[in-house]
C-alpha atoms as a PDB file:
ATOM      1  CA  UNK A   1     102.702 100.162 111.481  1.00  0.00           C
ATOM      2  CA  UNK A   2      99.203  98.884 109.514  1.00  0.00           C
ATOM      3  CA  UNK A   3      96.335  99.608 112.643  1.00  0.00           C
ATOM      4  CA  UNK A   4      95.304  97.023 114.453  1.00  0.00           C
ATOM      5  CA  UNK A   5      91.639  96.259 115.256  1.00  0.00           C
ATOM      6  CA  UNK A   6      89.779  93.696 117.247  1.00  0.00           C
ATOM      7  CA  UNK A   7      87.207  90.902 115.796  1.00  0.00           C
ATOM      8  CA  UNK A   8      84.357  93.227 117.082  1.00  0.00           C
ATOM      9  CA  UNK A   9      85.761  96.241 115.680  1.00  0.00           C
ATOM     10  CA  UNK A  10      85.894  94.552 112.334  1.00  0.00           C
ATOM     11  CA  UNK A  11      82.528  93.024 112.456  1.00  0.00           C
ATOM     12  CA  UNK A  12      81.072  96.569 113.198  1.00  0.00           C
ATOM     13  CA  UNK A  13      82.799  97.908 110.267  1.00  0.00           C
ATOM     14  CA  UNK A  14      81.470  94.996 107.931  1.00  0.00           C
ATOM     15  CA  UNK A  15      78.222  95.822 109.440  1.00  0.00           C
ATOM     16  CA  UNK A  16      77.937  99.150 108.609  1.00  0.00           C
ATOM     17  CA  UNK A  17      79.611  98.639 105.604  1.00  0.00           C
ATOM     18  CA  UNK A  18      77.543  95.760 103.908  1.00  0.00           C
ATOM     19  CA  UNK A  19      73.950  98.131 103.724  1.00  0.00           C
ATOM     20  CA  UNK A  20      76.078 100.630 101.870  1.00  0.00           C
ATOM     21  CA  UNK A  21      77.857  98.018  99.774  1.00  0.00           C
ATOM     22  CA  UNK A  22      74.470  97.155  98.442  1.00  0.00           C
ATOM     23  CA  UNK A  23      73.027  99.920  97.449  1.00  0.00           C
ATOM     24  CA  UNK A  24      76.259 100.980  95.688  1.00  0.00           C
ATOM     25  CA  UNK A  25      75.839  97.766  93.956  1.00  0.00           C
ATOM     26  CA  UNK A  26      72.294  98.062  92.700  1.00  0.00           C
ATOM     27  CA  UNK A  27      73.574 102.135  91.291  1.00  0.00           C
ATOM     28  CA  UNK A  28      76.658 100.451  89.497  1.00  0.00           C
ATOM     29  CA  UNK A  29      74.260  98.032  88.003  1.00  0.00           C
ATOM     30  CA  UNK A  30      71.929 100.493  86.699  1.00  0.00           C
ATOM     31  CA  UNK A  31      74.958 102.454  85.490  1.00  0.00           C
ATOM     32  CA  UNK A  32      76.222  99.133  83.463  1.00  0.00           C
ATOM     33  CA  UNK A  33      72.620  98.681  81.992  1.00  0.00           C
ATOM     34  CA  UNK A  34      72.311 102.135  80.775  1.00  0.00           C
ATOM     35  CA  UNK A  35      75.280 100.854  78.018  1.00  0.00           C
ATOM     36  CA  UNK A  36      73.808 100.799  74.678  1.00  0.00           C
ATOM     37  CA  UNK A  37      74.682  97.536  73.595  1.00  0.00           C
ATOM     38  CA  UNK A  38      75.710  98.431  69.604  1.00  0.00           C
ATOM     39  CA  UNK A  39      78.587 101.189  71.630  1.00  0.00           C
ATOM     40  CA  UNK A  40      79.838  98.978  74.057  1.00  0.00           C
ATOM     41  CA  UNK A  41      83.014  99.729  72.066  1.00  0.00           C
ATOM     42  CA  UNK A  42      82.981 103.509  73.172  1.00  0.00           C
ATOM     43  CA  UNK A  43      86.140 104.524  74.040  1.00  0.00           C
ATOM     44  CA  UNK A  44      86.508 108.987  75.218  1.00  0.00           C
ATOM     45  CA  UNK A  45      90.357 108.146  74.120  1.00  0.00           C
ATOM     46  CA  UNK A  46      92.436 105.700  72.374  1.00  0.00           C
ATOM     47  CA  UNK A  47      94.072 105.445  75.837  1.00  0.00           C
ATOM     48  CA  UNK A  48      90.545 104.883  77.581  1.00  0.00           C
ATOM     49  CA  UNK A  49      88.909 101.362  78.072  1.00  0.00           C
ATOM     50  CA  UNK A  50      85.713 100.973  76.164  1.00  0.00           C
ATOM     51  CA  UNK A  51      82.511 100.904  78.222  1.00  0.00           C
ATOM     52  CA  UNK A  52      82.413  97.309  77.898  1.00  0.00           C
ATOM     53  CA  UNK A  53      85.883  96.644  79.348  1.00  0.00           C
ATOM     54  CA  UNK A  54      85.625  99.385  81.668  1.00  0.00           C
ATOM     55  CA  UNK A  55      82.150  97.727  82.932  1.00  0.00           C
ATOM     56  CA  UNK A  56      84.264  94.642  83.541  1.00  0.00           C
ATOM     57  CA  UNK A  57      87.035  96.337  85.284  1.00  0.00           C
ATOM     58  CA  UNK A  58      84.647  97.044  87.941  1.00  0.00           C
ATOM     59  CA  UNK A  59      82.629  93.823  88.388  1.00  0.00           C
ATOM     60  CA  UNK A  60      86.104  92.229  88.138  1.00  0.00           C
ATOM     61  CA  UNK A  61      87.633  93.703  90.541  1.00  0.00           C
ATOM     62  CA  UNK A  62      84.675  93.893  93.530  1.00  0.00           C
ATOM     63  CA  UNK A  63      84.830  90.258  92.998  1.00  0.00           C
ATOM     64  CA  UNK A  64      88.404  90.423  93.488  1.00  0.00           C
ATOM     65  CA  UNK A  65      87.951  92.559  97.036  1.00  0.00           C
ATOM     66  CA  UNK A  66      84.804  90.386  98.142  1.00  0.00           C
ATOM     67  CA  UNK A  67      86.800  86.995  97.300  1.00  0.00           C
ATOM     68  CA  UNK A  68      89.913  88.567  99.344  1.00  0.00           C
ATOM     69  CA  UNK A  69      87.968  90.052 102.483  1.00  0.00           C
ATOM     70  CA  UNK A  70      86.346  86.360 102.742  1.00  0.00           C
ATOM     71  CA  UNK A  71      89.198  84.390 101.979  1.00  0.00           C
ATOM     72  CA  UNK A  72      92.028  86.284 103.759  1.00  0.00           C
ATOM     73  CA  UNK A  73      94.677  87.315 101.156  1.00  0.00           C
ATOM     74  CA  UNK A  74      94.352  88.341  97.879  1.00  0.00           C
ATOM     75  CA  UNK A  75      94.299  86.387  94.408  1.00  0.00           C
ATOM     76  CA  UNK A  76      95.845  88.334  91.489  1.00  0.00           C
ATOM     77  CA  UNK A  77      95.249  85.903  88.896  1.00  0.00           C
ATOM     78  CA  UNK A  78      92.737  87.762  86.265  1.00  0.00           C
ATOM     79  CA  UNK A  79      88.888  87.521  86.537  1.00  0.00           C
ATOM     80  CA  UNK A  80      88.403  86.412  82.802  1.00  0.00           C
ATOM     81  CA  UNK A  81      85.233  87.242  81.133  1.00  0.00           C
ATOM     82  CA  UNK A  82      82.824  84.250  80.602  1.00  0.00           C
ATOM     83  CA  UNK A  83      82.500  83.799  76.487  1.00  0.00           C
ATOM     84  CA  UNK A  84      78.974  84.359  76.979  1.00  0.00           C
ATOM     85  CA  UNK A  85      79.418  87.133  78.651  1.00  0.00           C
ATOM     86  CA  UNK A  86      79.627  90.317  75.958  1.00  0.00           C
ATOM     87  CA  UNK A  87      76.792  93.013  76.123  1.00  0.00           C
ATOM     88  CA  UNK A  88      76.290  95.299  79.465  1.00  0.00           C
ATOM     89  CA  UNK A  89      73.157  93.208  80.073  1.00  0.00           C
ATOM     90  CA  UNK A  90      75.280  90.015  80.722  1.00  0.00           C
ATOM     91  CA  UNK A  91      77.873  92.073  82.490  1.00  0.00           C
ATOM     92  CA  UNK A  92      75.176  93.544  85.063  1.00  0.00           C
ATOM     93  CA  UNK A  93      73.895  89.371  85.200  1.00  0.00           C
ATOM     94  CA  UNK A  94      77.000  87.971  86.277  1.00  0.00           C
ATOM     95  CA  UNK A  95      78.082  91.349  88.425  1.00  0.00           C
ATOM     96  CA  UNK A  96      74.415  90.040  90.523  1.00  0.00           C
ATOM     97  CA  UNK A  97      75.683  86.552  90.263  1.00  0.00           C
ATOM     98  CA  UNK A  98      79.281  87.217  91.734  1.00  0.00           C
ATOM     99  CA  UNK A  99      77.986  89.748  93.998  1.00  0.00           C
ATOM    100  CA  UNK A 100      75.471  87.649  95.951  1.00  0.00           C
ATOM    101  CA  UNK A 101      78.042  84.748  96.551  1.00  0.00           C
ATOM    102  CA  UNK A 102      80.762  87.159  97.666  1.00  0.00           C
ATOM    103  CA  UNK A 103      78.536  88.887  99.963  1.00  0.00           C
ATOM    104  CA  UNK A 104      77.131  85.298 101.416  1.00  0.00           C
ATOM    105  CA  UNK A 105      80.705  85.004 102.224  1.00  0.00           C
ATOM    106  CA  UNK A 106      81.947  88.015 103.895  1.00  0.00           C
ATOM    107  CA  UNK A 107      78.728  88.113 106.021  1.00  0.00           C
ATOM    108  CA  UNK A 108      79.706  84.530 106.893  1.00  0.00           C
ATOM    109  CA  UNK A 109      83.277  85.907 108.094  1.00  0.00           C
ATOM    110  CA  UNK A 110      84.294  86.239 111.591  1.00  0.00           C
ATOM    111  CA  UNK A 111      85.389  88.634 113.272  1.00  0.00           C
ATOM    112  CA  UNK A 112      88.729  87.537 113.473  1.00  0.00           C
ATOM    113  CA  UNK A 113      88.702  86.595 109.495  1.00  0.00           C
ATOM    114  CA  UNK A 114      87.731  90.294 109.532  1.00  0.00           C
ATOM    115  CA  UNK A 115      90.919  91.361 111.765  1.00  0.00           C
ATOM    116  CA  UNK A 116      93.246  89.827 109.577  1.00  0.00           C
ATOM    117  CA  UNK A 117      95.797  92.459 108.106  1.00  0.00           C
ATOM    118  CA  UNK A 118      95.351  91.831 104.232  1.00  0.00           C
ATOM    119  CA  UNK A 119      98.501  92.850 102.338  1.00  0.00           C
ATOM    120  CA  UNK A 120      97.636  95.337  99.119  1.00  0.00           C
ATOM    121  CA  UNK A 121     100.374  94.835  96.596  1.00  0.00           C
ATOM    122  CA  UNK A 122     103.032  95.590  98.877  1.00  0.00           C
ATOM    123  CA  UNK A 123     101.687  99.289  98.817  1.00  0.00           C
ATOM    124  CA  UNK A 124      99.910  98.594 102.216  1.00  0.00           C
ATOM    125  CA  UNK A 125      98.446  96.313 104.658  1.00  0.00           C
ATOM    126  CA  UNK A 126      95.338  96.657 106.531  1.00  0.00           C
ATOM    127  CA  UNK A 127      92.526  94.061 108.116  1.00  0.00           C
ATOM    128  CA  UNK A 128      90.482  92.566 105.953  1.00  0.00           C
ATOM    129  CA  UNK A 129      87.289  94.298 106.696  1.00  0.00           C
ATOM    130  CA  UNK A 130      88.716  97.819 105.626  1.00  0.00           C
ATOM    131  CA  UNK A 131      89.021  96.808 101.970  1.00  0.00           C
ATOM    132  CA  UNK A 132      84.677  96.747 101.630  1.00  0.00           C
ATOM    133  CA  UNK A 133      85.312 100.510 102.141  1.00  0.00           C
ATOM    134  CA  UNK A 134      88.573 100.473  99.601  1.00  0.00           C
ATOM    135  CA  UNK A 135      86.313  98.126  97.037  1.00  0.00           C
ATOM    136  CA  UNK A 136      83.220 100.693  97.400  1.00  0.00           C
ATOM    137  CA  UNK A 137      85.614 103.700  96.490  1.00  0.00           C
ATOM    138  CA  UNK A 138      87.107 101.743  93.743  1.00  0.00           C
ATOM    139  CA  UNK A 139      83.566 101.075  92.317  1.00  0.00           C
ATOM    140  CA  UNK A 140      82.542 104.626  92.726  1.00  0.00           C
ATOM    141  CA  UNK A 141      85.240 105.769  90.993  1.00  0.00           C
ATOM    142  CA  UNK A 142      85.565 104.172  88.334  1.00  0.00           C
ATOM    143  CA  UNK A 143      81.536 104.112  88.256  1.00  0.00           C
ATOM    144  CA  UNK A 144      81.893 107.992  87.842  1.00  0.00           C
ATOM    145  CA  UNK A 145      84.235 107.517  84.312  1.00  0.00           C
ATOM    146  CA  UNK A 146      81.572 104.910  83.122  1.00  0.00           C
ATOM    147  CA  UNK A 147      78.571 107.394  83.710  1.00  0.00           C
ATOM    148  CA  UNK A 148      80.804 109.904  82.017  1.00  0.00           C
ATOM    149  CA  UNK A 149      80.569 108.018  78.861  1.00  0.00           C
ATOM    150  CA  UNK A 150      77.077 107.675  78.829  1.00  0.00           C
ATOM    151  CA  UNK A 151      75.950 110.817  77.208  1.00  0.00           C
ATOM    152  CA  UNK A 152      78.432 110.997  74.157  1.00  0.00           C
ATOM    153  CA  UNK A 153      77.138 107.526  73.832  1.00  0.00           C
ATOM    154  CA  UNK A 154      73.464 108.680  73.476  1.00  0.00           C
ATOM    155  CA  UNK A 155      72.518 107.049  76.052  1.00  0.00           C
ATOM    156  CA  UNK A 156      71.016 108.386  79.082  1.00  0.00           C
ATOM    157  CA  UNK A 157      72.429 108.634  82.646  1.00  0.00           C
ATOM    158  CA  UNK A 158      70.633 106.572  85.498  1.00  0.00           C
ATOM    159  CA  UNK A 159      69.716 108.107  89.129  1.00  0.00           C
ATOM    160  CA  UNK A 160      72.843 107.486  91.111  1.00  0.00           C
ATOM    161  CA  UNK A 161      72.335 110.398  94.317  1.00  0.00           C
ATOM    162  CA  UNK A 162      69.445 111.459  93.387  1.00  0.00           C
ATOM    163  CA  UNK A 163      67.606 112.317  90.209  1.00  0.00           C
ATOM    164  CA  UNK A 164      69.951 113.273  87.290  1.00  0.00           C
ATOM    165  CA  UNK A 165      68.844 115.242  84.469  1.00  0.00           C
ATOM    166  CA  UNK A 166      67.783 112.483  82.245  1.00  0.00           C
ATOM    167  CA  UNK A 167      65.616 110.940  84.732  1.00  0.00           C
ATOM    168  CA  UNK A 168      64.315 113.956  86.020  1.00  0.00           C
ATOM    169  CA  UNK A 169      63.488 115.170  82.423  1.00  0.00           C
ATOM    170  CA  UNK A 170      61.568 111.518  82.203  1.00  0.00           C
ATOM    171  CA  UNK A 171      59.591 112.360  84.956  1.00  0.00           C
ATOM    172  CA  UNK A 172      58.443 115.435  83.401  1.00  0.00           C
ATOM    173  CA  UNK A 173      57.689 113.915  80.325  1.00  0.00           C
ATOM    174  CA  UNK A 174      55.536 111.910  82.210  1.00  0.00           C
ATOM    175  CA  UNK A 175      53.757 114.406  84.071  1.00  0.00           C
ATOM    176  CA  UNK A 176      53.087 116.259  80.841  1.00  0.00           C
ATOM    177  CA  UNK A 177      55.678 119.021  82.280  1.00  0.00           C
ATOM    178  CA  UNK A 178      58.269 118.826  79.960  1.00  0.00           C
ATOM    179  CA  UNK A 179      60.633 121.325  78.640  1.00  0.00           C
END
């Protein structure tokens, strides 16, 4: 039996979830900028997205769970990518874009809107508000496989917890410390 949660309940949890949300967003973005534009194409695999698509995937799809948790149900139909849209810079544009009106919208949910057990593909059903903690772990995860092209891209890997190697190795650079 999905759980069952009251309208204050699930304003709580999109509460506490929507401070998160945000700064996950602003670390995915920096993640999607640090794409060199001339290897958008990289691929790891032949069976891998490229960076581009997989950069997509992700702003895709948290519009997909914003536009759901708002709306009450789920649209499958695919997210095409705007023609203009087709360099990291652009994708990181319209993932601000999308993510500002889907987050004007879920804050603009009731509770009850909230409450409302969402149905997942047939794999699942819960309320509405649970999927800003599904979308966040869907970002972060495939967030991690997009960082984890960076480097054989030359490129340089962006602060996500903390300071990474590159950016700590900036900062000693900078502070005429470096290795």
């Amino acid at each position: 039996m999905p759980p069952q949660f009251t309208a204050d309940q699930t304003s709580f949890m999109r509460d506490l979830a929507l401070p998160i949300l945000k700064i996950e967003h602003d670390t995915t973005r920096r993640v999607i900028q640090a794409i060199p534009a001339d290897k958008a194409d990289y691929r790891p695999d032949s069976v891998s997205r490229t960076a581009l698509d997989l950069a997509w995937h992700i702003v895709a799809s948290e519009r997909r769970f914003l536009t759901a948790v708002a709306a009450g149900g789920f649209d499958y139909t695919a997210v095409q990518r705007p023609e203009s849209v087709t360099t990291p810079a652009a994708i990181a544009g319209w993932f601000d874009e999308s993510f500002a009106a889907g987050l004007q919208k879920v804050q603009a949910a009731t509770g009850d809107q909230l409450a409302k057990l969402l149905d997942f593909r047939g794999m699942f059903q819960l309320p509405a508000a649970s999927f800003l903690q599904i979308s966040m772990n869907h970002t972060i995860h495939h967030r991690g496989q997009l960082t984890m092209y960076l480097r054989p891209m030359g490129a340089k890997v962006p602060s996500i917890y903390g300071e990474s190697y590159d950016a700590s190795q900036d900062r000693l650079a900078r502070e005429g410390k470096a290795k």
